[in-house]
Protein backbone atom coordinates (compact mmCIF):
# COMPACT_ATOMS: atom_id res chain seq x y z
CA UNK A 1 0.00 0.00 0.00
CA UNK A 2 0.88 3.88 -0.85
CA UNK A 3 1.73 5.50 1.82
CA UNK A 4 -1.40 7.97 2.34
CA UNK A 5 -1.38 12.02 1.27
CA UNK A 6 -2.09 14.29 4.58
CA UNK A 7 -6.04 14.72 3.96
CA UNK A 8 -6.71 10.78 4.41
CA UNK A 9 -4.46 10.95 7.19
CA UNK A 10 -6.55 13.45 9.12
CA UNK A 11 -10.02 10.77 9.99
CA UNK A 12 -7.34 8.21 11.70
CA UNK A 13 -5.47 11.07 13.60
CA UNK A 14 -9.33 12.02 15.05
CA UNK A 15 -10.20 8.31 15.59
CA UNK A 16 -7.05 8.13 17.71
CA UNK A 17 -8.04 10.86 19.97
CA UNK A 18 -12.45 10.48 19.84
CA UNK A 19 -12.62 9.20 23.47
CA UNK A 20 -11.75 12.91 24.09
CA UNK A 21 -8.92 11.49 26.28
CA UNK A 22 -5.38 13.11 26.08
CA UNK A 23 -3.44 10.73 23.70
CA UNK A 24 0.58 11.12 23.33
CA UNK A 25 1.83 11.92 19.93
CA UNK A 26 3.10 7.91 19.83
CA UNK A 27 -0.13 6.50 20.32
CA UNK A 28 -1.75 8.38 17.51
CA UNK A 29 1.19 7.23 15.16
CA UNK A 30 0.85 3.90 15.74
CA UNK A 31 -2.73 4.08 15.36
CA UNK A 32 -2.37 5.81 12.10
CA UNK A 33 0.19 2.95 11.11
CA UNK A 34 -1.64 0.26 12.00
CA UNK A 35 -4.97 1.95 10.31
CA UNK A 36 -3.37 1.73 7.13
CA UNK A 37 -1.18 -1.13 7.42
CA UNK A 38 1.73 0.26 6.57
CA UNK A 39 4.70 -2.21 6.52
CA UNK A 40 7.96 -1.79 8.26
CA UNK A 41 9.75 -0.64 4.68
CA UNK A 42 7.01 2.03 4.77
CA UNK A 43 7.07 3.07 7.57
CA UNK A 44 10.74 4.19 7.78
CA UNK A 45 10.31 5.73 4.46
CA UNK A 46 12.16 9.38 4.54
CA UNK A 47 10.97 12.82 2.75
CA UNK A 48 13.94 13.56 0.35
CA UNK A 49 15.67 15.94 2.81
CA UNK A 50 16.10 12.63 4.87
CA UNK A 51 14.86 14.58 8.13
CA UNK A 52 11.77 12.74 9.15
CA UNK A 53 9.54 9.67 8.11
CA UNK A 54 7.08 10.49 5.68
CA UNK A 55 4.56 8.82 7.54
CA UNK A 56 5.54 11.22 10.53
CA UNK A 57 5.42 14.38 8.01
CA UNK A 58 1.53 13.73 6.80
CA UNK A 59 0.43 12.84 10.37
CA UNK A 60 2.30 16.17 11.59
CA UNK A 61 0.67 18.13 8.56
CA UNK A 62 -2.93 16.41 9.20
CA UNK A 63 -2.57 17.23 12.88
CA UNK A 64 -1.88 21.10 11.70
CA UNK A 65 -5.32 21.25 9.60
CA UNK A 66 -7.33 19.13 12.30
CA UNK A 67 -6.31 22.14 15.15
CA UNK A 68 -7.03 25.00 13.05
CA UNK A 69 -10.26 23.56 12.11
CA UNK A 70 -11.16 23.12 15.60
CA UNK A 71 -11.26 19.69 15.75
CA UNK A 72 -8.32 18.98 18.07
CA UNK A 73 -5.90 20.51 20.33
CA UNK A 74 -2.98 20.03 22.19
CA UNK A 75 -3.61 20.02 26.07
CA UNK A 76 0.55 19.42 26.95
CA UNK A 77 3.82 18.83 24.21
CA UNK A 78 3.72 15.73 22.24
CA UNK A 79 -0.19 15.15 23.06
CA UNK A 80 -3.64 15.51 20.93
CA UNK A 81 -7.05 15.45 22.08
CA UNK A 82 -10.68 16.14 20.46
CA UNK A 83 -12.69 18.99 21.03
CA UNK A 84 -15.74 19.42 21.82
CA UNK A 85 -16.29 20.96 18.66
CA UNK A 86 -15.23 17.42 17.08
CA UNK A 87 -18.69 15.66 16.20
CA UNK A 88 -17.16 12.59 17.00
CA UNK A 89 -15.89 13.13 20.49
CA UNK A 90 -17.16 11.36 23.12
C-alpha cells in the first residue's frame, strides 16, 4: 500500500483521539500505522531531505489542519485530544 497524502491521514489522527482522552503523539502514530497497514519498509520511508519519516510528516501536517479547524488541540507537548467541537468526540 501507498503510503497515504495528509487529507486521508486526518479521519485516523481524530479516531485516535475520539474518546476525548489526552493521547501522546506515539499512540496516535501507531494508530495511524496500524490503520493503514503500513509495513515496516514504509514506515521508515524518509521525505527527500532525509529529516523525518514520511509517515511522521503527513500525520504532523494532518494534525496542523485538524487544530485549526477546531477539531483537536494540544492540552501538553507531544499530546492531541478532540474537542468538543469534534462531532465525533465522546
Amino acid at each position: 500500500m501507498a503510503i497515504p497524502d495528509f487529507q486521508t491521514v486526518m479521519l485516523p489522527v481524530l479516531d485516535a483521539v475520539i474518546d476525548g482522552q489526552p493521547r501522546t503523539l506515539g499512540d496516535v502514530r501507531q494508530h495511524v500505522t496500524e490503520t493503514f497497514l503500513l509495513s515496516d519498509e514504509e514506515r521508515k520511508q524518509r521525505l527527500p531531505s532525509g529529516r523525518q519519516t514520511v509517515i511522521n510528516n503527513r500525520i504532523g501536517w494532518a494534525r496542523t489542519y485538524l487544530n485549526k479547524a477546531g477539531l483537536r488541540h494540544i492540552p501538553e507537548r507531544g499530546h492531541d485530544k478532540a474537542t468538543t467541537r469534534c462531532p465525533f468526540s465522546g
